[in-house]
Protein backbone atom coordinates (compact mmCIF):
# COMPACT_ATOMS: atom_id res chain seq x y z
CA UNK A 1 137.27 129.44 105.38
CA UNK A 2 134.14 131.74 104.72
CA UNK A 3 133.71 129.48 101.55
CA UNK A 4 134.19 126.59 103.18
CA UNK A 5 131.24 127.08 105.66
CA UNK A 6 129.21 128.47 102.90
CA UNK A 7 129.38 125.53 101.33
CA UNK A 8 128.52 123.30 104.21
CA UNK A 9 125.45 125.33 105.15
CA UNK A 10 124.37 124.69 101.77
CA UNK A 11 125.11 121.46 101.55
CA UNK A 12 123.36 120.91 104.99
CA UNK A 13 120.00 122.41 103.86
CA UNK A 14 119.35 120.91 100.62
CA UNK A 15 120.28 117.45 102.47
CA UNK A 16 118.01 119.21 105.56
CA UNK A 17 115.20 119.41 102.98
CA UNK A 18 115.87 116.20 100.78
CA UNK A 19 115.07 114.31 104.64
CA UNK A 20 111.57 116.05 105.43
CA UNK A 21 110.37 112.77 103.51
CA UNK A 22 111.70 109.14 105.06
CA UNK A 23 112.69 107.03 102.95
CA UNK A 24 114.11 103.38 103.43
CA UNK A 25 117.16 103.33 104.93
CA UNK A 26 119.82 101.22 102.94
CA UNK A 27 122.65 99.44 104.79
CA UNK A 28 121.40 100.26 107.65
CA UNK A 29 123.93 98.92 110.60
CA UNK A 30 127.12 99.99 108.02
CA UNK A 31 128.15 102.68 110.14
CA UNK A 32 127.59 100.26 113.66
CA UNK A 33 130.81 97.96 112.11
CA UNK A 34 134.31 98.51 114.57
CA UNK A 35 136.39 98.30 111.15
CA UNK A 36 135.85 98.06 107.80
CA UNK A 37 137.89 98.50 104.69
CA UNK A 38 137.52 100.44 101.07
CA UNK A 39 139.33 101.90 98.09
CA UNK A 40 139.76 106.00 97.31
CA UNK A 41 140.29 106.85 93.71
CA UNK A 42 139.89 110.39 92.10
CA UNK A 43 142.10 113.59 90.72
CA UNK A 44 144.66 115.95 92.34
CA UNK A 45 146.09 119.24 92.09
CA UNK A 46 149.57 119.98 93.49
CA UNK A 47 150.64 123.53 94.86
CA UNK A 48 153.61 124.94 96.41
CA UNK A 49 153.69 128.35 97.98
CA UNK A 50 157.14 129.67 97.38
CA UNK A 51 159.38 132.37 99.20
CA UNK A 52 161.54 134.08 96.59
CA UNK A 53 165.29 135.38 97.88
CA UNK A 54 165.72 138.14 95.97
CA UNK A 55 169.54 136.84 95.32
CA UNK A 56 171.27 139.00 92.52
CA UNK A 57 173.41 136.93 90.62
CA UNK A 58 177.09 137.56 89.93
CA UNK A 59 175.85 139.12 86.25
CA UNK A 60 173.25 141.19 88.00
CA UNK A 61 170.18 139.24 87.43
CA UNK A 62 167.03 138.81 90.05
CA UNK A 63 164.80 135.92 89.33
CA UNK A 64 161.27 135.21 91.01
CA UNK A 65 159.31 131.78 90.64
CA UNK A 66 155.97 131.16 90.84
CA UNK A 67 153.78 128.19 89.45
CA UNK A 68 151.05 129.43 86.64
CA UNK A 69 149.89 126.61 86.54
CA UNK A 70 148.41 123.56 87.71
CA UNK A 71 147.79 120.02 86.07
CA UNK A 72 145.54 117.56 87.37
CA UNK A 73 147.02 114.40 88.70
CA UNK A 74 145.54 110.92 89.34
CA UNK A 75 145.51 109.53 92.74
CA UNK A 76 144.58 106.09 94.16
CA UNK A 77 144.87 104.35 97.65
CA UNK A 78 143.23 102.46 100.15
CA UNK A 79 140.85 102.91 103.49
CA UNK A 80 140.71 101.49 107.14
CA UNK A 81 137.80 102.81 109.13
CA UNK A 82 137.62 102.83 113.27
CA UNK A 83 134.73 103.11 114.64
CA UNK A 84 135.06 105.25 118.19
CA UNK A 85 131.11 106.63 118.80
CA UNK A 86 128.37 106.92 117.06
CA UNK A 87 129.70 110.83 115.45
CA UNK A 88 133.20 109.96 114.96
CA UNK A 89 135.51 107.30 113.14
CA UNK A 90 139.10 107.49 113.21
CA UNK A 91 140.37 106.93 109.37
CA UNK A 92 143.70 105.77 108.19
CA UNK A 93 143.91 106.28 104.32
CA UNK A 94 147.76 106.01 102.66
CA UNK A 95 147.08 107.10 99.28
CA UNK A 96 149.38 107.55 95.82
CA UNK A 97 149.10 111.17 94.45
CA UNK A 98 150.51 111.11 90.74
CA UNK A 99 150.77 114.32 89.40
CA UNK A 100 153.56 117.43 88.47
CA UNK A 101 154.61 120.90 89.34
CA UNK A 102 155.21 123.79 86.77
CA UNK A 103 157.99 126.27 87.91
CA UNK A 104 158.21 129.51 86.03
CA UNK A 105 161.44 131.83 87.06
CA UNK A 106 161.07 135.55 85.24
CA UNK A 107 164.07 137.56 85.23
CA UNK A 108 163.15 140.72 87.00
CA UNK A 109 164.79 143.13 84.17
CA UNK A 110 164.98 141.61 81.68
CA UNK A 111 161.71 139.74 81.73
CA UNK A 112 163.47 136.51 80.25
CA UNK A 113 161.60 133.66 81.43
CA UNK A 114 162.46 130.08 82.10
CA UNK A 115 159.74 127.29 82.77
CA UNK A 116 160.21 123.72 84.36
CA UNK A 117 158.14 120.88 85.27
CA UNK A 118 158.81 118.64 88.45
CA UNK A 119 156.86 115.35 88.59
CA UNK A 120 155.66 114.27 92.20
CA UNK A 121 154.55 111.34 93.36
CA UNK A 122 153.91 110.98 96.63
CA UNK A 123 152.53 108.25 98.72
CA UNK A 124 150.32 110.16 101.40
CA UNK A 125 149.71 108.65 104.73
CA UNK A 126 147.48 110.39 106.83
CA UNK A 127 145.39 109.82 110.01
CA UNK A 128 142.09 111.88 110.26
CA UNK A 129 139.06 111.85 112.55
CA UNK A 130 135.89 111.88 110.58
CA UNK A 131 133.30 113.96 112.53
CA UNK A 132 129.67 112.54 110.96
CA UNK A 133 126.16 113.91 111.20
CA UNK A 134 123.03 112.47 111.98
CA UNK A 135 121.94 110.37 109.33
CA UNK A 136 119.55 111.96 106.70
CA UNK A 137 117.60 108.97 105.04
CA UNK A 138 120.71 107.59 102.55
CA UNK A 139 123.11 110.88 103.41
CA UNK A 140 125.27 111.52 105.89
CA UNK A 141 127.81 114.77 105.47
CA UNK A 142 130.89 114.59 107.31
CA UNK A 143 134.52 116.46 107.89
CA UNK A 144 137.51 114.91 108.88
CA UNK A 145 140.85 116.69 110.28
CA UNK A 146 143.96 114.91 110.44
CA UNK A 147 147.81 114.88 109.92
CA UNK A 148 149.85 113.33 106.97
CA UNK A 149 153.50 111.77 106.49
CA UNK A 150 154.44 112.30 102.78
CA UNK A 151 156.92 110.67 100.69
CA UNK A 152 157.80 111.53 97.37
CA UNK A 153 158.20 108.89 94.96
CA UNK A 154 159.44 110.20 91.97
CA UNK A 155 162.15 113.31 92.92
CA UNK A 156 163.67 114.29 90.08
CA UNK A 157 167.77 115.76 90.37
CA UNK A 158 169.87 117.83 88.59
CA UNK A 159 166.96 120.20 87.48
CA UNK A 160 166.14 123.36 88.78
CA UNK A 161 164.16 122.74 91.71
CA UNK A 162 165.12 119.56 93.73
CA UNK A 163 162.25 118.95 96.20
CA UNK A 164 163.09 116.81 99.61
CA UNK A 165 161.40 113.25 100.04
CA UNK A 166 159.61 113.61 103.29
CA UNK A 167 157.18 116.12 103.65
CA UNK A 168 154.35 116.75 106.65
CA UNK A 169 151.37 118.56 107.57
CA UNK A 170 147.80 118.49 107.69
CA UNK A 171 144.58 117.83 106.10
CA UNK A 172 140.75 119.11 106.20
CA UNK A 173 137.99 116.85 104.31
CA UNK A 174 134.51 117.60 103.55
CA UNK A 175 132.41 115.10 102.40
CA UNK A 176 128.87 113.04 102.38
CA UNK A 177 128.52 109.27 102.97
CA UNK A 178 125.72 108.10 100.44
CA UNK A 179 124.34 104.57 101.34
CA UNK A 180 123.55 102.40 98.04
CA UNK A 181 122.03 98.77 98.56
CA UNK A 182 125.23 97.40 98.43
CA UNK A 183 128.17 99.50 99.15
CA UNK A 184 128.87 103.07 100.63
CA UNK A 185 130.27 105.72 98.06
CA UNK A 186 131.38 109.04 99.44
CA UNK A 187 132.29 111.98 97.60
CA UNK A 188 135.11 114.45 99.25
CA UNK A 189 137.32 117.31 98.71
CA UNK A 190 140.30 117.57 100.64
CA UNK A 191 142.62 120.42 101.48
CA UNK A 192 146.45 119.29 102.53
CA UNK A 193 149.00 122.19 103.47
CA UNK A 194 152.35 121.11 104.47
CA UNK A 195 154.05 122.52 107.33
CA UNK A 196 157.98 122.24 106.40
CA UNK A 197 160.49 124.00 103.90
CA UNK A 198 160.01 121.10 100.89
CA UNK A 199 162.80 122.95 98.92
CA UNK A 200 166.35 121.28 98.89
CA UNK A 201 168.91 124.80 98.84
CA UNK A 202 172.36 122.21 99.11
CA UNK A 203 172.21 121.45 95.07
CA UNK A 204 175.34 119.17 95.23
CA UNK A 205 173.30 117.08 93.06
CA UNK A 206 173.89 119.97 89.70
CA UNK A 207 176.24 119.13 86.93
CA UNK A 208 174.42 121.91 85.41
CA UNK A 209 175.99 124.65 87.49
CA UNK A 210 173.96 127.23 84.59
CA UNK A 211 170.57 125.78 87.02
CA UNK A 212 172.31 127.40 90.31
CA UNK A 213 170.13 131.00 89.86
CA UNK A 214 167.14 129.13 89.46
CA UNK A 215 167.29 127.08 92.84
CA UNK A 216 169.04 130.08 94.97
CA UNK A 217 165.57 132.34 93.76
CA UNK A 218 163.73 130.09 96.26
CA UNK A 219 163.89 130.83 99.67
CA UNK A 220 161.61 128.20 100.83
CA UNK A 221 158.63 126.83 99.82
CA UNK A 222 155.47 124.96 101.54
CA UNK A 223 153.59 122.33 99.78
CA UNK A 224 149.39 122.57 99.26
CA UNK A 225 147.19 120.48 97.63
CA UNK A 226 143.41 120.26 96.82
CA UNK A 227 142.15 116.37 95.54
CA UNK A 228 138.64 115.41 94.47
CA UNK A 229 138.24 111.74 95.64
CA UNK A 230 135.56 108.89 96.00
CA UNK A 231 135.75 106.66 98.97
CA UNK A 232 134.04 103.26 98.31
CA UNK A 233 133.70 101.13 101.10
């Protein structure tokens, strides 16, 4: 969080700054419209933050997971944009995450390792309220702080970690609004954390019965994910 408002202040002084000198405004009535409509397109990175069990195995073996890992992912979706007053919109923005998970499970003495990937897709559909600044000349920062409904596309059975369809949570966005001549491009990072256990524990779904240690090493586990993404509109 401490980074999180560094950044801000020092996003808000060099745009404090960049202002002392008007310049033309472009577009400007775009943010007087009730609704409009755009596009978001940019890159994710999926997380989950895992509880490990502890479980011994019948043969006396403890295994831990973690993720080393992360691979960026493409994501793609669309905008609606409410205007409610002149410092807030509400924003509905379903979006497609494409992207994996890397699972590695170490054996605790024996140090034997075994690594996975799980590919997620999920179609994300949140609803935020964007809280806007003033306008700076052709830049206006924002946040927005919403929920999400998530559904995962492309679950994957019979492997080591079997992930549930429907996840939840929230989401916090930082971005800027900048105003071209024509259209409205806005940079933003967003930070998702799901609130639920994603992890399926009931693995009728093995024929692999071998995979059983794997899954019982995770007690639970919480999806996160950061995405760099630009709204046109």
């Amino acid at each position: 969080m401490k980074k999180i408002v560094s950044i801000l202040f020092l996003f808000g002084t060099v745009l404090t700054l960049s202002a002392q000198t008007q310049k033309v405004k472009n577009q400007p009535y775009a943010d007087q419209k009730l609704l409009h409509f755009g596009i978001s397109v940019g890159l994710n990175f999926q997380d989950v933050i895992l509880n490990n069990s502890g479980l011994t195995t019948e043969t006396g073996e403890t295994w831990f997971a973690t993720i080393p890992n992360y691979s960026p992912g493409f994501s793609v979706g669309l905008l609606g944009d409410l205007y409610l007053n002149p410092y807030m919109n509400l924003r509905f923005n379903p979006i497609l995450h494409f992207g994996d998970k890397s699972f590695e499970f170490v054996e605790q003495e024996s140090d034997e390792r075994y690594i996975t990937s799980i590919r997620s897709n999920y179609l994300y559909i949140p609803l935020d309220v964007k809280f806007r600044s003033m306008r700076l000349n052709n830049y206006r920062p924002y946040v927005t702080l919403g929920v999400y409904a998530g559904l995962d596309l492309g679950r994957q059975s019979d492997m080591a970690v079997y992930m549930k369809s429907m996840d939840y949570g929230i989401t916090i966005g930082i971005g800027c609004d900048i105003y071209l001549p024509i259209i409205k491009v806005a940079p933003e990072i967003r930070f998702s954390f799901g609130l639920g256990d994603i992890i399926v524990h009931d693995r009728t779904d093995l024929t692999d019965l071998s995979l059983l240690k794997y899954s019982n090493a995770i007690s639970s586990g919480k999806t996160r994910m950061i995405s760099f993404v630009f709204n046109f509109e």
